[in-house]
PDB file of N, CA and C in Angstrom:
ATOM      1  N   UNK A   1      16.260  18.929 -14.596  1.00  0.00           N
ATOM      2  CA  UNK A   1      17.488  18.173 -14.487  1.00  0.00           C
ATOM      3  C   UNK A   1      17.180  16.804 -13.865  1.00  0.00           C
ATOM      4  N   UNK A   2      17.751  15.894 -14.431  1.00  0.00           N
ATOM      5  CA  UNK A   2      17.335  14.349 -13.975  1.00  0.00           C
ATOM      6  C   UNK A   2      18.461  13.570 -13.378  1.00  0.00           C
ATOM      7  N   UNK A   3      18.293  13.144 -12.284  1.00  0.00           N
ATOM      8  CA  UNK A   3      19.559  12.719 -11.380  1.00  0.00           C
ATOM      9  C   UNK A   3      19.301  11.478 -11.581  1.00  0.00           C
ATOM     10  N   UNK A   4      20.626  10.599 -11.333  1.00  0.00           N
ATOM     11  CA  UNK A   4      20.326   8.793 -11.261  1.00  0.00           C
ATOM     12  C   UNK A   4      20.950   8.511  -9.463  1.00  0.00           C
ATOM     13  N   UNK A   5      20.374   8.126  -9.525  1.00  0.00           N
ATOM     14  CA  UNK A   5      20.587   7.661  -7.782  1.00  0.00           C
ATOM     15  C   UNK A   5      20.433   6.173  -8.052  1.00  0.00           C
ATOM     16  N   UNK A   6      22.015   5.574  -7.020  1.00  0.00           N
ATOM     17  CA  UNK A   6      22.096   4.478  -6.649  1.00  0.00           C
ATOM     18  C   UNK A   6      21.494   3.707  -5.714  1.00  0.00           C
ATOM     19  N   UNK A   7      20.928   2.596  -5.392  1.00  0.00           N
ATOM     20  CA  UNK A   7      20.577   2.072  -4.263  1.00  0.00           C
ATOM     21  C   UNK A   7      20.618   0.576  -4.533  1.00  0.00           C
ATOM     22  N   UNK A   8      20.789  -0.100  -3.599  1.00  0.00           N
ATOM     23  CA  UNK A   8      20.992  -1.282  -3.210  1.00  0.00           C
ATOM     24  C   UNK A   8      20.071  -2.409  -3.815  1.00  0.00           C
ATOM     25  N   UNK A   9      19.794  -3.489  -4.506  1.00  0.00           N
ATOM     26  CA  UNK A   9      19.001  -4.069  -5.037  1.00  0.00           C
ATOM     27  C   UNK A   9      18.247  -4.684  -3.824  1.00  0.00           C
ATOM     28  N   UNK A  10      18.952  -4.876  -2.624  1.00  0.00           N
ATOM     29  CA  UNK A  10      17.893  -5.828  -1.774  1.00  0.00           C
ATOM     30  C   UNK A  10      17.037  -4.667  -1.013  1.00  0.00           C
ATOM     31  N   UNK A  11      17.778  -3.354  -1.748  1.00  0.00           N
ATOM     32  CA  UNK A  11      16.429  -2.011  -1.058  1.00  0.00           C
ATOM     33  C   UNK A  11      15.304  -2.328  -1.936  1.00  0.00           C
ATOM     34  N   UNK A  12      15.304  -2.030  -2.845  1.00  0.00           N
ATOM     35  CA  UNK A  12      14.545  -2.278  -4.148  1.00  0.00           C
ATOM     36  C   UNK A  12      13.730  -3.831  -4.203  1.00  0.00           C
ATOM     37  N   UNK A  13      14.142  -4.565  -3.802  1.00  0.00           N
ATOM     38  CA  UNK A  13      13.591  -5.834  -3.774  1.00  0.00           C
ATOM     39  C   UNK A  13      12.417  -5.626  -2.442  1.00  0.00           C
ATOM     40  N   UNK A  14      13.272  -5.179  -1.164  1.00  0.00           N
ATOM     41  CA  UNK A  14      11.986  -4.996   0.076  1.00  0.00           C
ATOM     42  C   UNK A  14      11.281  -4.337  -0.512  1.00  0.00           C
ATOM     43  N   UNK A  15      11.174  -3.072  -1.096  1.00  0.00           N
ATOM     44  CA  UNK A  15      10.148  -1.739  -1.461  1.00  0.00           C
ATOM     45  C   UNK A  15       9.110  -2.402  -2.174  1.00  0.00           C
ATOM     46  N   UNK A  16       9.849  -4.043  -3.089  1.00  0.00           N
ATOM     47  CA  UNK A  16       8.859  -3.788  -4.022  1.00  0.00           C
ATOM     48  C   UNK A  16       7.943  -4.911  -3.115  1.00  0.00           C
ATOM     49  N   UNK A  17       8.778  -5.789  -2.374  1.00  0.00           N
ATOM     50  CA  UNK A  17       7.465  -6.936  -1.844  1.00  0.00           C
ATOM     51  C   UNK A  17       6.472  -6.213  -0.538  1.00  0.00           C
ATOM     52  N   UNK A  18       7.049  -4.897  -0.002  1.00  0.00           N
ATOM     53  CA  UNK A  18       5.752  -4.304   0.905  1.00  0.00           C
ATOM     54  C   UNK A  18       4.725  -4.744   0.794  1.00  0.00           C
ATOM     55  N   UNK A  19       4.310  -4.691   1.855  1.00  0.00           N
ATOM     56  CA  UNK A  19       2.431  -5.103   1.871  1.00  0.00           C
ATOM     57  C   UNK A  19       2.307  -4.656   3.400  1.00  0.00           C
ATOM     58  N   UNK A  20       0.552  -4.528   3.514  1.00  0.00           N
ATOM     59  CA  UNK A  20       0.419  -4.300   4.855  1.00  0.00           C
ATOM     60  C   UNK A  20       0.531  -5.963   5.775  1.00  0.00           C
ATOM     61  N   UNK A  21       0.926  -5.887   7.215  1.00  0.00           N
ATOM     62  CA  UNK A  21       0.594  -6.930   7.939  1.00  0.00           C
ATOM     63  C   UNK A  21      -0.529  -7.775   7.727  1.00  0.00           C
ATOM     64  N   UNK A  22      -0.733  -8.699   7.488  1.00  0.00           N
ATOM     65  CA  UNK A  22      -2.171  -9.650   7.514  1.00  0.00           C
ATOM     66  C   UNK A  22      -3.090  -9.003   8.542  1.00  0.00           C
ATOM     67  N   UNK A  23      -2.816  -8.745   9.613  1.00  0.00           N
ATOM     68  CA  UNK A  23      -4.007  -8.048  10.777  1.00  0.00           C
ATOM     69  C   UNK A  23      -4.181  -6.784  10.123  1.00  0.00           C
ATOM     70  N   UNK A  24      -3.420  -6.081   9.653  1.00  0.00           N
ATOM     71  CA  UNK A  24      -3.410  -4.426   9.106  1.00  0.00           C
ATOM     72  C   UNK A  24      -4.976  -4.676   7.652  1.00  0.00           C
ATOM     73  N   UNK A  25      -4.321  -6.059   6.748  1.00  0.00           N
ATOM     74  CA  UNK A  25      -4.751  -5.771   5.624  1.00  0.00           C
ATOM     75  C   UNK A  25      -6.464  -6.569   6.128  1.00  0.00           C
ATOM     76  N   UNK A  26      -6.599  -7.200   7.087  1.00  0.00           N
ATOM     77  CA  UNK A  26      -7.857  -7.810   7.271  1.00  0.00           C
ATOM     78  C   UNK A  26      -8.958  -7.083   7.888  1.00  0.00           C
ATOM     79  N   UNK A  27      -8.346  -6.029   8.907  1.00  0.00           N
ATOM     80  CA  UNK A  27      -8.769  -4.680   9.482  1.00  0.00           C
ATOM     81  C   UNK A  27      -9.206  -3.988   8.148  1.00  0.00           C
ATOM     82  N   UNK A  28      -8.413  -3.544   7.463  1.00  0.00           N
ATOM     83  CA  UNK A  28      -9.180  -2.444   6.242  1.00  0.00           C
ATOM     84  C   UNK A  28      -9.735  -3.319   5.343  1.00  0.00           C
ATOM     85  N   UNK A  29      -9.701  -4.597   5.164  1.00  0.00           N
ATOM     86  CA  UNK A  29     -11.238  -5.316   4.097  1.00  0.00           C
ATOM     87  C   UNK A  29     -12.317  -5.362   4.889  1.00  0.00           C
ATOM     88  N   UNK A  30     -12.242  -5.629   6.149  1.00  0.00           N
ATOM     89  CA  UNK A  30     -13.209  -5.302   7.210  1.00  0.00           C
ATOM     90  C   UNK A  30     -14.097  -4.050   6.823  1.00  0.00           C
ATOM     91  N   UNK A  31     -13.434  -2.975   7.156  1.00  0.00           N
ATOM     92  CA  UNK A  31     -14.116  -1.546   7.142  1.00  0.00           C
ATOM     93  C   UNK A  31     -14.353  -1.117   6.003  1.00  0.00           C
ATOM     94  N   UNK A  32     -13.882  -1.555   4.884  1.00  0.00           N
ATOM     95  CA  UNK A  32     -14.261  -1.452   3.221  1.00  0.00           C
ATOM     96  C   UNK A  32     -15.463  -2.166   3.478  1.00  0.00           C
ATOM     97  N   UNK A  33     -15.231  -2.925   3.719  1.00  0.00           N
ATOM     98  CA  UNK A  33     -17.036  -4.413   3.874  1.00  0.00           C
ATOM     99  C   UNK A  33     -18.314  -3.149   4.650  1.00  0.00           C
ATOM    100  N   UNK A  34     -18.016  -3.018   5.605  1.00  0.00           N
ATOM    101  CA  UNK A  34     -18.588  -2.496   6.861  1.00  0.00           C
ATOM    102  C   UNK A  34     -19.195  -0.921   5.937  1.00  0.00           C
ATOM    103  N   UNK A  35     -18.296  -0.698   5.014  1.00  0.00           N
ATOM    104  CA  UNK A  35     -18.530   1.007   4.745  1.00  0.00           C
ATOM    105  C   UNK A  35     -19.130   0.823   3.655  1.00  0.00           C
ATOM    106  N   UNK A  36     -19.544  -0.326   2.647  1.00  0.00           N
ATOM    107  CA  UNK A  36     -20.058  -0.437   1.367  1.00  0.00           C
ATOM    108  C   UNK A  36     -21.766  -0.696   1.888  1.00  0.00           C
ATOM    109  N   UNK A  37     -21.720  -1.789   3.550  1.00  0.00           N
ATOM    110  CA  UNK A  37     -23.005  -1.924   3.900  1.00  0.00           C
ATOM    111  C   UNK A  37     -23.272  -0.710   5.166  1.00  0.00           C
ATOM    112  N   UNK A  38     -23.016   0.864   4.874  1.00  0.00           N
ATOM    113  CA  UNK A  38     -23.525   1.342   5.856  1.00  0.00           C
ATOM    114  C   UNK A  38     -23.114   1.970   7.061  1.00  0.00           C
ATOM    115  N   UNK A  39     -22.181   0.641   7.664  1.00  0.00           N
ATOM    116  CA  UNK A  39     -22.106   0.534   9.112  1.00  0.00           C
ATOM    117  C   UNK A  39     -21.400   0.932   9.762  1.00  0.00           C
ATOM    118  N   UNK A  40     -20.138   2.274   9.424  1.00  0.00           N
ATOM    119  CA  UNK A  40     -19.186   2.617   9.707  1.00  0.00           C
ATOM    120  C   UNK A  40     -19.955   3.923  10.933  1.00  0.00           C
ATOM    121  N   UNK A  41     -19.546   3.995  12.111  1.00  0.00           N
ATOM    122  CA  UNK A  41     -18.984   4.922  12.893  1.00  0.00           C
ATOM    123  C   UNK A  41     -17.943   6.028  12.411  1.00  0.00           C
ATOM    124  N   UNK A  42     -18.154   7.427  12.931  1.00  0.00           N
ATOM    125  CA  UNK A  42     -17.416   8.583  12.086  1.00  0.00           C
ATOM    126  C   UNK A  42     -16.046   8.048  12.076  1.00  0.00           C
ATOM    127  N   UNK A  43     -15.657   7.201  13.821  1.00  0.00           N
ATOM    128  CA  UNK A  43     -14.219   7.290  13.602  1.00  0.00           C
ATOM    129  C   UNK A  43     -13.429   6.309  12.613  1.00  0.00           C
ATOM    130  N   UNK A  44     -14.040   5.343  12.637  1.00  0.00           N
ATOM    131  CA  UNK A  44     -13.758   4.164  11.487  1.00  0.00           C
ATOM    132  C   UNK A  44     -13.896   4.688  10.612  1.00  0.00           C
ATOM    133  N   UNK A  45     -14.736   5.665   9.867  1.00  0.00           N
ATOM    134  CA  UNK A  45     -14.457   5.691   8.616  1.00  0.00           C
ATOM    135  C   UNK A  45     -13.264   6.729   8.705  1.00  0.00           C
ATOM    136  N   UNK A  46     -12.477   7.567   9.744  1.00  0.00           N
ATOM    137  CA  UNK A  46     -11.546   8.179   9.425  1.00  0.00           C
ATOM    138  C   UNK A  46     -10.201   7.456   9.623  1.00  0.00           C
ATOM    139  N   UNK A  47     -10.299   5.784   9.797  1.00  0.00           N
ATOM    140  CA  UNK A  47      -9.522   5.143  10.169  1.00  0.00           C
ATOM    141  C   UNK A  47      -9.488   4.245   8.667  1.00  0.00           C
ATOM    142  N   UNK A  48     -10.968   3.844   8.496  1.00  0.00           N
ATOM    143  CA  UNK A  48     -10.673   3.335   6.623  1.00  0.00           C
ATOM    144  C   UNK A  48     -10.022   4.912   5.670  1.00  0.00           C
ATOM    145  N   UNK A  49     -10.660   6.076   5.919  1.00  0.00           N
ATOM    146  CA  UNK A  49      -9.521   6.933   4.983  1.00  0.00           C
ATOM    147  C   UNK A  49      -7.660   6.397   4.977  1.00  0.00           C
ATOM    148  N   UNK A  50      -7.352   6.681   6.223  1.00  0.00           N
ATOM    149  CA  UNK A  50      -6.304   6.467   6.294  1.00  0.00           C
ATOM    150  C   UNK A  50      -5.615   5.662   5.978  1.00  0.00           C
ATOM    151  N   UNK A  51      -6.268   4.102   6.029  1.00  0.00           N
ATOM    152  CA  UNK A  51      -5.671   2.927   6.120  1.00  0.00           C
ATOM    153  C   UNK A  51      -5.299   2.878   4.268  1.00  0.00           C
ATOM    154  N   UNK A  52      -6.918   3.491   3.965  1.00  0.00           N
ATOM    155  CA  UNK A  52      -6.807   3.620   2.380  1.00  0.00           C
ATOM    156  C   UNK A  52      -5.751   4.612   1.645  1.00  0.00           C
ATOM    157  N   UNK A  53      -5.399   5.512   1.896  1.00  0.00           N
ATOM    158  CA  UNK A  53      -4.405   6.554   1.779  1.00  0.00           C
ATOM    159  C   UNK A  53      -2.971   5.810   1.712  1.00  0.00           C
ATOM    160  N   UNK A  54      -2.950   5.371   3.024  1.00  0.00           N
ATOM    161  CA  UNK A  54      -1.466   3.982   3.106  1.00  0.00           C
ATOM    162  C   UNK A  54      -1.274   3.071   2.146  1.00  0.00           C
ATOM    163  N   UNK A  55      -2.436   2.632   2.054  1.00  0.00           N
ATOM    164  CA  UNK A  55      -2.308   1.499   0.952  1.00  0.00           C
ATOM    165  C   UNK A  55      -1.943   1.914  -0.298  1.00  0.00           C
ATOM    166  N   UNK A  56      -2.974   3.039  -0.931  1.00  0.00           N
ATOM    167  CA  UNK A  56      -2.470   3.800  -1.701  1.00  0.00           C
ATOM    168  C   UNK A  56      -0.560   3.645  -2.106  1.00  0.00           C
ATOM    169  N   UNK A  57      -0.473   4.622  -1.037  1.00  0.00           N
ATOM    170  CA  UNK A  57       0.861   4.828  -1.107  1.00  0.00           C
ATOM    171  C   UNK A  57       1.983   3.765  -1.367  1.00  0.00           C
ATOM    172  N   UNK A  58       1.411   2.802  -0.675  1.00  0.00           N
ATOM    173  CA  UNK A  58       2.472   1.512  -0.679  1.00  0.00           C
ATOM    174  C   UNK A  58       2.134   0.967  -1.877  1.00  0.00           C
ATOM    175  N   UNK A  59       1.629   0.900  -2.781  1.00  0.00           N
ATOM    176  CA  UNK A  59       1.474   0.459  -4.209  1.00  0.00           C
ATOM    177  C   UNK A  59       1.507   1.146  -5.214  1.00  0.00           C
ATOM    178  N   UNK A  60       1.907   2.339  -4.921  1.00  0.00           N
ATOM    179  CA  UNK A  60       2.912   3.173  -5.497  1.00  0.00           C
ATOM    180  C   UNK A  60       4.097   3.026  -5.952  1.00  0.00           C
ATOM    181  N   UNK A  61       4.776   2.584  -4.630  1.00  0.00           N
ATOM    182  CA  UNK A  61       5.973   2.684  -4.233  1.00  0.00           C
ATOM    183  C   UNK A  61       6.160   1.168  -4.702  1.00  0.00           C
ATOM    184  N   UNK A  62       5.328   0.084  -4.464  1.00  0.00           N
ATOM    185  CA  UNK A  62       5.715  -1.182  -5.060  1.00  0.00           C
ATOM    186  C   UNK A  62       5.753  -1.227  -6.405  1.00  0.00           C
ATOM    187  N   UNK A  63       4.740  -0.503  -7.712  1.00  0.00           N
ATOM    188  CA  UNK A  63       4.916  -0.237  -8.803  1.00  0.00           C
ATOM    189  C   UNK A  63       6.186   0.337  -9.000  1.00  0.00           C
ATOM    190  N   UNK A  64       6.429   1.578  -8.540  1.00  0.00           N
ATOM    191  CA  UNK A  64       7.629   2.141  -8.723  1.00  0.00           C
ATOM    192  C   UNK A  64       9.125   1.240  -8.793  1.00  0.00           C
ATOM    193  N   UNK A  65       9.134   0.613  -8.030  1.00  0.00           N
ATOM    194  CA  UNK A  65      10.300  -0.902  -7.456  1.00  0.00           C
ATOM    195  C   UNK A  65      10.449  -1.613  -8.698  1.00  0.00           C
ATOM    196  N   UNK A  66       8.959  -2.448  -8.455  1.00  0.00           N
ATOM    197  CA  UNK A  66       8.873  -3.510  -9.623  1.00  0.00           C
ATOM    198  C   UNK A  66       9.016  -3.006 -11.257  1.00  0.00           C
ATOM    199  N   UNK A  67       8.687  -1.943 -11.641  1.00  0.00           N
ATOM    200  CA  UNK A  67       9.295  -0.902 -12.803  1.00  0.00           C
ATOM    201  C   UNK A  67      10.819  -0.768 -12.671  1.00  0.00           C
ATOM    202  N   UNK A  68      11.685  -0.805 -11.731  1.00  0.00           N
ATOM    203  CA  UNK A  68      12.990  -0.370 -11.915  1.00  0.00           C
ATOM    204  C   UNK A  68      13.277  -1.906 -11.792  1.00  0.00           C
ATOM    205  N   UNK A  69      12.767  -3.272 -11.161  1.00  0.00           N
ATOM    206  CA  UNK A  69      13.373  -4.097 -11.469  1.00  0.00           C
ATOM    207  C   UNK A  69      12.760  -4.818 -12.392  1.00  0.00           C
ATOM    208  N   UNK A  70      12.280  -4.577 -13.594  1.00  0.00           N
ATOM    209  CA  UNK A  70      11.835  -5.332 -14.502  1.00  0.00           C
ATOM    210  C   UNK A  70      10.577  -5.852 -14.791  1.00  0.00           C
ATOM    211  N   UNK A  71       9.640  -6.090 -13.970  1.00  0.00           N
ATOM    212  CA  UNK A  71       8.580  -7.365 -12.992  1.00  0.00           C
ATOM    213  C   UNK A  71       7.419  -6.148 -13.251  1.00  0.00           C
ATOM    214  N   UNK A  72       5.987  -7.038 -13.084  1.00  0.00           N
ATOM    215  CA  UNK A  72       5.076  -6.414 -13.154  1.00  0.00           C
ATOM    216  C   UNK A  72       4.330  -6.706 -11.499  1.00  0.00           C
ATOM    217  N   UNK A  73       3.337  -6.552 -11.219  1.00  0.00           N
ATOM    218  CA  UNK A  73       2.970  -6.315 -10.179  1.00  0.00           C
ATOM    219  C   UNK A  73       1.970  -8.095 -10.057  1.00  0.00           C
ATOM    220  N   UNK A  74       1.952  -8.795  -8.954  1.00  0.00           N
ATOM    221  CA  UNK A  74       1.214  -9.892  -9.040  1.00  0.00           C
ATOM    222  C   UNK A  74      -0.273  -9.613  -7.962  1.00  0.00           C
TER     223      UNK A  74
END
């Protein structure tokens, strides 16, 4: 069974421009860098999983947005 649910366009508009913080997103190119040459410590790399998992998720959810409002992803 397929439901239509209403929501607000300026919901839909935030969902779709998400992104991480500039310090958030410079931290995980960091540890992507750091983990391609090697240099990661156990806990950093369970801190790049995560960060990567998030990100994941949030570009999901921005595809998902930008699909209901028309727009492709930039």
């Amino acid at each position: 069974m397929s439901a239509v649910i209403e929501a607000p366009r300026t919901m839909i508009e935030s969902l779709a421009a998400m992104r991480f913080p500039s310090k958030t997103d410079s931290l995980l190119q960091s540890l992507m860098d750091r983990n391609t040459n090697g240099q990661l410590a156990p806990d950093e790399r369970e801190e790049l999983e995560a960060l990567s998992e998030l990100s994941e998720t949030i570009a999901l959810v921005r595809a998902q947005a930008l699909k209901l409002l028309g727009r492709t992803p930039v």
